[in-house]
Each structure stands twice: as structure tokens, then as C-alpha cells.
N, C-alpha and C. Protein backbone atom coordinates (compact mmCIF):
# COMPACT_ATOMS: atom_id res chain seq x y z
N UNK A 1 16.15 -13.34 -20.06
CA UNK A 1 15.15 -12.34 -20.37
C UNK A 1 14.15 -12.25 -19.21
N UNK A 2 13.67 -10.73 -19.01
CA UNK A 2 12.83 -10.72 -17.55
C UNK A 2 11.45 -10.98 -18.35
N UNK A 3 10.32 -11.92 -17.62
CA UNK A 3 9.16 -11.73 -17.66
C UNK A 3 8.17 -10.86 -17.48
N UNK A 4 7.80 -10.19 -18.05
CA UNK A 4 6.85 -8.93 -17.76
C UNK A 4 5.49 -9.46 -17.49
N UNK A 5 4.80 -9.33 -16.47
CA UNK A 5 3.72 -9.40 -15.63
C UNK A 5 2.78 -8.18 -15.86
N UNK A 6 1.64 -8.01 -16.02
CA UNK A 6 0.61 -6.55 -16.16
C UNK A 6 -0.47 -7.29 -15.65
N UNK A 7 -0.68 -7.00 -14.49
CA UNK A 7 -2.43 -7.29 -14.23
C UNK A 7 -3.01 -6.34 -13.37
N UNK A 8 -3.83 -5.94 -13.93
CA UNK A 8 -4.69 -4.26 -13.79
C UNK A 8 -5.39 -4.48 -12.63
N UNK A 9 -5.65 -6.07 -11.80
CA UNK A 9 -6.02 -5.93 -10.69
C UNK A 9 -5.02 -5.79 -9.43
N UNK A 10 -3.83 -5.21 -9.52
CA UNK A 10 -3.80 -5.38 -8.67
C UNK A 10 -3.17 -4.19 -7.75
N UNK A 11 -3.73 -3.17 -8.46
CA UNK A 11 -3.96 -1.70 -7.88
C UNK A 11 -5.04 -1.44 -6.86
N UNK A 12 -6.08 -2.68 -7.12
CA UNK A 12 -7.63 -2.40 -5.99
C UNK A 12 -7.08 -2.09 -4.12
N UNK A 13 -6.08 -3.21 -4.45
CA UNK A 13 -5.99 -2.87 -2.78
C UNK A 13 -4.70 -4.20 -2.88
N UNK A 14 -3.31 -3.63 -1.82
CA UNK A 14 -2.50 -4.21 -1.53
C UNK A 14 -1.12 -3.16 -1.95
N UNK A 15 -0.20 -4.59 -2.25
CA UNK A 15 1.13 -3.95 -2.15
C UNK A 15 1.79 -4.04 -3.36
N UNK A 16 2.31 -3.46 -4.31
CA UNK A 16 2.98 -3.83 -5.72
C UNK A 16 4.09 -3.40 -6.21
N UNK A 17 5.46 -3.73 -6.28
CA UNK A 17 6.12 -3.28 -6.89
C UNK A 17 6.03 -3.14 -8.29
N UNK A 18 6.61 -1.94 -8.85
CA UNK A 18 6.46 -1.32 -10.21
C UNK A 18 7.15 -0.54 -10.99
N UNK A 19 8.16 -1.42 -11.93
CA UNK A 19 8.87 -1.04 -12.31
C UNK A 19 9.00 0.03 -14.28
N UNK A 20 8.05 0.02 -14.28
CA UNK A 20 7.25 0.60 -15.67
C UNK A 20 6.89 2.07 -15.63
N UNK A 21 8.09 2.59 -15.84
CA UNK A 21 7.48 3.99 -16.00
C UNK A 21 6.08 4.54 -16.87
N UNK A 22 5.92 3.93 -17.54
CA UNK A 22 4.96 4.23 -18.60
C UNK A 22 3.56 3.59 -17.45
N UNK A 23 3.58 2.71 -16.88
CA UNK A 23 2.51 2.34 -16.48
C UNK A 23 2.18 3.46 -15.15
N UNK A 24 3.16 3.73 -14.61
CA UNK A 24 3.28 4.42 -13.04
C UNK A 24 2.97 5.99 -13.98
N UNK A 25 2.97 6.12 -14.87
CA UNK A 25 2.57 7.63 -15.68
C UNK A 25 1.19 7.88 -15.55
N UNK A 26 0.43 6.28 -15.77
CA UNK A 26 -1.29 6.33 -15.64
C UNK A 26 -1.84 6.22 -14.19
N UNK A 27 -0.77 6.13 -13.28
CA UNK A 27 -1.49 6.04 -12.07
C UNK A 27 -1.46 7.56 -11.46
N UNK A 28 -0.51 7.81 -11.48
CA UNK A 28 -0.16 9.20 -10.78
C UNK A 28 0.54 10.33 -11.81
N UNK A 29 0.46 11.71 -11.56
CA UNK A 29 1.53 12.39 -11.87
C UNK A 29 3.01 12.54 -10.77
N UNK A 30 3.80 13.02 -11.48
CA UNK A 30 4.40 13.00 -10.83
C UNK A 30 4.90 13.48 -9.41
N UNK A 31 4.02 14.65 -8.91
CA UNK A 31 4.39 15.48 -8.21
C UNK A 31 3.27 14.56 -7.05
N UNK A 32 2.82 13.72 -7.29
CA UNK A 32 1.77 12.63 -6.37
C UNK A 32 3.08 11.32 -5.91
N UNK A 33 4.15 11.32 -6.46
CA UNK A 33 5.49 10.18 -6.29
C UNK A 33 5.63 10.58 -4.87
N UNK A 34 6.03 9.94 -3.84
CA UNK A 34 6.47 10.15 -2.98
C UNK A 34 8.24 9.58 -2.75
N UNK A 35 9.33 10.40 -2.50
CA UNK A 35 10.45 9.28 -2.25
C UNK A 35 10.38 8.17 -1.06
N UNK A 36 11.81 7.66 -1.06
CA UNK A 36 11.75 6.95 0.01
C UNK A 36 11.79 7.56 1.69
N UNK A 37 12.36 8.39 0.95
CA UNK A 37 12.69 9.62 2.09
C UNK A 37 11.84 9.98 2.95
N UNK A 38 10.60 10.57 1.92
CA UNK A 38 9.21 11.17 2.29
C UNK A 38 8.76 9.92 3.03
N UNK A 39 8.46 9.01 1.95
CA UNK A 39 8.13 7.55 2.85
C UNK A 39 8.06 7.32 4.74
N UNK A 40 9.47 7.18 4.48
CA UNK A 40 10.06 6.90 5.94
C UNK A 40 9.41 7.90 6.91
N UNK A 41 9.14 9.48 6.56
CA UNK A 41 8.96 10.39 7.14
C UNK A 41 7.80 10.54 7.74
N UNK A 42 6.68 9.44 6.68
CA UNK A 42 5.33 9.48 7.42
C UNK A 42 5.02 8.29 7.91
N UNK A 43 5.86 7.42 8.07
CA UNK A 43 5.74 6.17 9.35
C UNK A 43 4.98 6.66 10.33
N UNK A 44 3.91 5.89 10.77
CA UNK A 44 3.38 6.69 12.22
C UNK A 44 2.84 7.88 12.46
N UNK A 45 2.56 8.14 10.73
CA UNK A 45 1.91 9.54 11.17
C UNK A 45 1.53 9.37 9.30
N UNK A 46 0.52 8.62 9.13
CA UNK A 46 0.33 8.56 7.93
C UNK A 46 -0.94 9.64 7.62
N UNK A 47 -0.92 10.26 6.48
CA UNK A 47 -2.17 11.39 6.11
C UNK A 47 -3.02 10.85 6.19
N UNK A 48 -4.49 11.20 5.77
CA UNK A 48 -5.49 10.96 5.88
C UNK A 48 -6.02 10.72 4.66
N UNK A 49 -5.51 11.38 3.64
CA UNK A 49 -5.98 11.41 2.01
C UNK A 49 -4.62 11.40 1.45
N UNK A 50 -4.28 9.99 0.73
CA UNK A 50 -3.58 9.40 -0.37
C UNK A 50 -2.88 10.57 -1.38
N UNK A 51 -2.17 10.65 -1.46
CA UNK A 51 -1.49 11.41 -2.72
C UNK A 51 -1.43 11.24 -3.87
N UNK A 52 -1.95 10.13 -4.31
CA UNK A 52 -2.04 9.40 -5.37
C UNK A 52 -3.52 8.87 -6.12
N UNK A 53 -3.82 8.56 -6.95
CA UNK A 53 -4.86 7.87 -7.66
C UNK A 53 -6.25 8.10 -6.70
N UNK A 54 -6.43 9.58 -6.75
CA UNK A 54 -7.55 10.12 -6.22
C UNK A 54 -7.47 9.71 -4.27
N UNK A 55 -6.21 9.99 -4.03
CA UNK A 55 -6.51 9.58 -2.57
C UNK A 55 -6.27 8.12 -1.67
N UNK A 56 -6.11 7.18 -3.06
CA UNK A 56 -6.32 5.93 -2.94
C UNK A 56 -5.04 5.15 -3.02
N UNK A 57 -3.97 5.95 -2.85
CA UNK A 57 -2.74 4.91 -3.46
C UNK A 57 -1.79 6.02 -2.81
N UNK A 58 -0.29 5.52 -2.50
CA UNK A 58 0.75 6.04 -2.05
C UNK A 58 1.48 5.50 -2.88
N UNK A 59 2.28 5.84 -3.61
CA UNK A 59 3.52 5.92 -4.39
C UNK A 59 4.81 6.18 -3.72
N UNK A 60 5.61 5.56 -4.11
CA UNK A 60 7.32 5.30 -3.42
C UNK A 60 8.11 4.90 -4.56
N UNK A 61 8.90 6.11 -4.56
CA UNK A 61 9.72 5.84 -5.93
C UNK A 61 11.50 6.17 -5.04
N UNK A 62 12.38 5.12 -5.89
CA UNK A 62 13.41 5.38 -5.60
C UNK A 62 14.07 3.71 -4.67
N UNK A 63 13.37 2.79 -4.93
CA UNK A 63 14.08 1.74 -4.08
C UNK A 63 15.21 1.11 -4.52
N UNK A 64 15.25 1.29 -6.23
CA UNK A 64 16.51 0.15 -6.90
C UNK A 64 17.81 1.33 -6.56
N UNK A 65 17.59 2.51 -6.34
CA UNK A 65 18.73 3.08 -6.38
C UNK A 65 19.09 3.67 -4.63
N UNK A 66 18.06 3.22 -3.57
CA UNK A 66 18.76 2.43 -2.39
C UNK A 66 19.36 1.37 -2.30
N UNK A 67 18.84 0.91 -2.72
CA UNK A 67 19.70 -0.75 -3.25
C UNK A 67 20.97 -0.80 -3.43
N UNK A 68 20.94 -0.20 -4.87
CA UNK A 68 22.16 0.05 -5.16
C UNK A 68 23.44 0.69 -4.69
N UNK A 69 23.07 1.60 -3.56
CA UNK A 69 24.21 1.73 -3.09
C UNK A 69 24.55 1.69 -1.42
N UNK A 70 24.05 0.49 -1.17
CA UNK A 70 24.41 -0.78 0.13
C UNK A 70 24.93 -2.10 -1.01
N UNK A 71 25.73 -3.04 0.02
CA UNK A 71 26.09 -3.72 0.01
C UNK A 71 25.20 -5.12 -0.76
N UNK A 72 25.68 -6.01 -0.59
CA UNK A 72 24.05 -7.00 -0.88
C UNK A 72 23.59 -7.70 0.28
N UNK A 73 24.65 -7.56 1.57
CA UNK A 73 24.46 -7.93 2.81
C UNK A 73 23.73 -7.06 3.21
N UNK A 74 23.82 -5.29 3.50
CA UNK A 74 23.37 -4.37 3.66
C UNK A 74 22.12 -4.57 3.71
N UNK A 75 22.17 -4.47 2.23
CA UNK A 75 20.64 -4.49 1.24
C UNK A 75 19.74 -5.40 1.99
N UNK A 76 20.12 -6.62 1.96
CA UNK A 76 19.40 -7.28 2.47
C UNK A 76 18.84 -7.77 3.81
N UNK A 77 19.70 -6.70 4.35
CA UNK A 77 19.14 -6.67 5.93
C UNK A 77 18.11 -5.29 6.10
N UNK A 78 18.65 -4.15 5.28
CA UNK A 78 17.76 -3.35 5.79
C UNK A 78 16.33 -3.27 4.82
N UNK A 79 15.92 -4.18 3.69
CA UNK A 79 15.03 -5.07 3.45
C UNK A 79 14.17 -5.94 4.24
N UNK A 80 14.65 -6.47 5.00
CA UNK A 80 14.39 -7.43 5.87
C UNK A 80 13.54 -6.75 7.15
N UNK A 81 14.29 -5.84 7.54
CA UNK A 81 14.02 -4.77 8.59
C UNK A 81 13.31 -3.24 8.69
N UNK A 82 13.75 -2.57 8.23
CA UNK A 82 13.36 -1.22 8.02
C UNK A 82 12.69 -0.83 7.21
N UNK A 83 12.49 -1.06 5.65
CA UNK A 83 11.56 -1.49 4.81
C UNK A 83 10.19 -2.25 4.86
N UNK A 84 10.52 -3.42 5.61
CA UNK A 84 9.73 -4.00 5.87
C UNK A 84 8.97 -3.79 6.98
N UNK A 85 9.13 -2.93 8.02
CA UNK A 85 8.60 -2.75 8.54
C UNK A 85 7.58 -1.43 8.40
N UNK A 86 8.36 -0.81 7.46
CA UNK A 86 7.76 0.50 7.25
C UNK A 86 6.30 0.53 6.27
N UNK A 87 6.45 -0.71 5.70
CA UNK A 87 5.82 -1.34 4.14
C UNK A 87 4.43 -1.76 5.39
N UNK A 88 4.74 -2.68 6.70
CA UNK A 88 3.80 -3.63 7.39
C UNK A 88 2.92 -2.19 7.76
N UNK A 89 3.49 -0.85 8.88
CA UNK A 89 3.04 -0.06 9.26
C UNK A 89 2.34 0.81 8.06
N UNK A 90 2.46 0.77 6.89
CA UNK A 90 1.48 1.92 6.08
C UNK A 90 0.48 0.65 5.99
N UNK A 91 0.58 -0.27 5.98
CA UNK A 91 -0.59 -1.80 5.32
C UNK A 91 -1.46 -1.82 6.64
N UNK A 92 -0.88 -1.49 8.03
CA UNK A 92 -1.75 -1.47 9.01
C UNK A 92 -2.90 -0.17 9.16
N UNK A 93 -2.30 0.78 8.43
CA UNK A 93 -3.14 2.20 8.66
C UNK A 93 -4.39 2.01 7.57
């Protein structure tokens, strides 16, 4: 059985995966989701005002079903790499 985790702090500032539709309903609408796609697209050229939770939050929806269709070697390299780097560069802006 998975453990379910909820702690309301930790939207202030950082990084969170979030798998709760119902919870990701109170942060944003939907048309504030960004894919991974979009994601990638503003590497290095991040906006100025947030799309999300008044400006304050970027949303990325769509990672379990990159996942899912790489390998688990795949997966876990371009995790390691491209993701992660993309995740370090929005945390630096």
C-alpha cells in the first residue's frame, strides 16, 4: 500500500512532485498545467510571471506517462540527465 504524504507547506517555495489530482485542482486550473513539452520549451528562456498559483508556481504535468514509455534504463538516464537538468535550470531562475 502507497503512503500518502499532504503537507500544505510545501508549495511556499521549492520542488514537489504531485500526484493528486484533486489536490493539483486547488492549485491551478487547468489551462495554468504546463506539459512536459511546454516545459522543455522554456529552458533558458523562462517567463517572467508564473502560470500558475497567481504567478507563483509552474506546473508540469505528464511525467509518469514519459516514463512509461522508455525503457527503465532509458528512464533512468534521461531522469538523471535531461530532466534533471531542466528541473536545476527553472530552480536557478
Amino acid at each position: 500500500m502507497v503512503r500518502v504524504r499532504y503537507n500544505q507547506g510545501w508549495f511556499r517555495r521549492g520542488f514537489a512532485l504531485l500526484w493528486d489530482a484533486d489536490v493539483l485542482a486547488r492549485l491551478a486550473p487547468p489551462r495554468a498545467v504546463l506539459s512536459l513539452r511546454e516545459f522543455f520549451g522554456l529552458v533558458d528562456d523562462w517567463p517572467d510571471e508564473l502560470p500558475a498559483a497567481e504567478g507563483d508556481a509552474l506546473i508540469v504535468a505528464g511525467l509518469e506517462g514519459s516514463l512509461d514509455v522508455l525503457s527503465g534504463e532509458d528512464a533512468a538516464q534521461w531522469l538523471e540527465t535531461d530532466l534533471r537538468e531542466a528541473v536545476f535550470c527553472f530552480q536557478d531562475f
